[in-house]
Protein backbone atom coordinates (compact mmCIF):
# COMPACT_ATOMS: atom_id res chain seq x y z
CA UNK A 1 164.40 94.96 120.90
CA UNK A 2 167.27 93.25 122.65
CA UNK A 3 168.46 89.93 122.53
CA UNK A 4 167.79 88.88 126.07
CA UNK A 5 166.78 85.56 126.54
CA UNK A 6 163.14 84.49 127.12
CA UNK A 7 162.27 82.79 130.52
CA UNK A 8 161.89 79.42 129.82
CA UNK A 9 158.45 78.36 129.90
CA UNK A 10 158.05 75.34 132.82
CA UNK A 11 157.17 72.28 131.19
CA UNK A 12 153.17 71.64 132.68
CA UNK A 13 152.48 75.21 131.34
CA UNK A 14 153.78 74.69 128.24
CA UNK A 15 151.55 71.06 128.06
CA UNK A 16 148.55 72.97 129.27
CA UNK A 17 149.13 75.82 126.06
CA UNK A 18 149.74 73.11 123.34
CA UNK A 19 146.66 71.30 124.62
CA UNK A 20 144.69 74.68 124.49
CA UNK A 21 146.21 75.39 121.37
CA UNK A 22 145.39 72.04 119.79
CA UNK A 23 141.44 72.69 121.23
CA UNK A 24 141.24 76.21 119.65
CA UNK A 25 142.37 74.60 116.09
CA UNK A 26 139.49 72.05 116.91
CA UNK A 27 137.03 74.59 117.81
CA UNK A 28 137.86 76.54 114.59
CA UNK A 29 137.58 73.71 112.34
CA UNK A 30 134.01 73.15 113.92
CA UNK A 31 133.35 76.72 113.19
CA UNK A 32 134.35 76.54 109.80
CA UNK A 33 132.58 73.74 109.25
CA UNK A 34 129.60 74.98 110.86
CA UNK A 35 130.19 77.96 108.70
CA UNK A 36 130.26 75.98 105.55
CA UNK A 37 127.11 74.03 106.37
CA UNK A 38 125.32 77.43 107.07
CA UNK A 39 126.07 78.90 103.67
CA UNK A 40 124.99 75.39 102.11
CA UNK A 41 121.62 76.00 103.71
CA UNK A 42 121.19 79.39 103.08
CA UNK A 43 121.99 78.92 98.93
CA UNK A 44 119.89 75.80 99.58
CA UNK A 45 116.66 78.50 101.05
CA UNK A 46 117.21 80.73 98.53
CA UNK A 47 116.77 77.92 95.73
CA UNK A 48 113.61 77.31 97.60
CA UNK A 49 112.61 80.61 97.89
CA UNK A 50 112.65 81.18 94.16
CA UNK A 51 111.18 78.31 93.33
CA UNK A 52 108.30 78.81 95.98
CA UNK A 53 107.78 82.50 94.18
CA UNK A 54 107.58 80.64 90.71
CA UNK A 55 104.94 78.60 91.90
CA UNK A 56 103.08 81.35 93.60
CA UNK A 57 103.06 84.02 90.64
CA UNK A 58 102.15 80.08 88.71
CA UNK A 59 99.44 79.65 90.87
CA UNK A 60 98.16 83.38 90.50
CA UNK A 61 98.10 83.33 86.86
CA UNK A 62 96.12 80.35 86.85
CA UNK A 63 93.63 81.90 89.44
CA UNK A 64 93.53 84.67 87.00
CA UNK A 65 92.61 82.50 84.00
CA UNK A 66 89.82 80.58 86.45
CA UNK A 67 88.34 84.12 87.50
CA UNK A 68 88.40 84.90 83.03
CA UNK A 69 86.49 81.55 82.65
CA UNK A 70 83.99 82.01 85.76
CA UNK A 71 83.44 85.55 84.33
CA UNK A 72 82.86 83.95 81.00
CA UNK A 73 80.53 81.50 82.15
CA UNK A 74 78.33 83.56 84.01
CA UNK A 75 77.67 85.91 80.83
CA UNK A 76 77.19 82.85 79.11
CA UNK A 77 74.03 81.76 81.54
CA UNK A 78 73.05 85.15 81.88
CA UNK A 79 72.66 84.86 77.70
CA UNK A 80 71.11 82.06 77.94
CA UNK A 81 68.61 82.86 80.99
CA UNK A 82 67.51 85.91 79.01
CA UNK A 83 67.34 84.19 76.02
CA UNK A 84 65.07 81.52 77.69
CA UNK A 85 62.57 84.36 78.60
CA UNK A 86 62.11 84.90 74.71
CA UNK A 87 60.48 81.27 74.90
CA UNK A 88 56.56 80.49 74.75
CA UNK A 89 55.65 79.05 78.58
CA UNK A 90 53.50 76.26 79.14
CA UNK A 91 50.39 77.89 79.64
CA UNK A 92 50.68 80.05 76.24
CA UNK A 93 51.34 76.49 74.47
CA UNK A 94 47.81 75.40 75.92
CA UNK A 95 46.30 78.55 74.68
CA UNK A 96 47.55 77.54 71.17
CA UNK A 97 46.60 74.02 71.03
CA UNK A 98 43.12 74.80 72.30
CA UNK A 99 42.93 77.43 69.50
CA UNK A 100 44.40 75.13 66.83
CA UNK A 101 42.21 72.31 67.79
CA UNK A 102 39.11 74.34 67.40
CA UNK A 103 39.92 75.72 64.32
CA UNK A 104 40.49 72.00 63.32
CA UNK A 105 42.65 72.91 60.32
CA UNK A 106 42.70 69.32 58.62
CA UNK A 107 38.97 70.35 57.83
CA UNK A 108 39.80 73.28 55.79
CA UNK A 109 39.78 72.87 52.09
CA UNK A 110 42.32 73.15 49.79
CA UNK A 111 42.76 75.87 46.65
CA UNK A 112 42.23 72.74 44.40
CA UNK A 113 39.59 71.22 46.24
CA UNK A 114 37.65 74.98 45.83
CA UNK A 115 38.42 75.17 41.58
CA UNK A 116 37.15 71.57 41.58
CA UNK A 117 34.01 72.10 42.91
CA UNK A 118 33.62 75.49 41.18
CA UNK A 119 34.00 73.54 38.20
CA UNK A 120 31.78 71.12 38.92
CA UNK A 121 28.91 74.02 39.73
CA UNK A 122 29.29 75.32 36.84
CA UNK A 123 28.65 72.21 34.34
């Protein structure tokens, strides 16, 4: 390169570049700080991201459990619905008492009462 001088740069020019330079440096601390605040948001969606996936596989383990207990409680009344068909019904109840009151079993006598009067026959 050779040492020749460079032109001298007239003095409105060289106002109008260290105003444009001074705006650039501006502009690229707004982009840095832009830049900043967009990584700050993105670690800050992430966070929530994770923590919304906790709550969701939370949430589908509890479903789970729920489904278990429905599951559960259905064989339960199915037990119990099949069980309840084991059970006398009201008209075979009335069957019985009308038998049981025609047989009138407080009339009936007793062993003792029968060796009593046996014993008394016999004298």
């Amino acid at each position: 390169m050779s040492n020749q001088p460079q032109p001298a740069i007239p003095p409105p020019l060289a106002a109008e570049l260290a105003n444009l330079n001074r705006r650039l440096r501006v502009m690229e601390e707004h982009i840095s700080t832009l830049r900043s605040h967009m990584e700050l948001i993105d670690a800050s969606l992430n966070e929530k991201h994770k923590s919304n996936i906790d709550d969701i596989r939370e949430m589908q383990a509890n479903i789970r459990e729920i489904k278990v207990e429905v599951l559960e409680n259905k064989q339960f009344s199915e037990r119990i619905t099949n069980k309840l068909s084991d059970f006398a019904n009201k008209e075979s109840i009335k069957v019985l008492e009308r038998y049981i009151n025609f047989w009138d079993p407080l009339h009936y006598v007793t062993k003792q009462e029968v060796e009593d009067l046996i014993k008394t026959r016999k004298r």
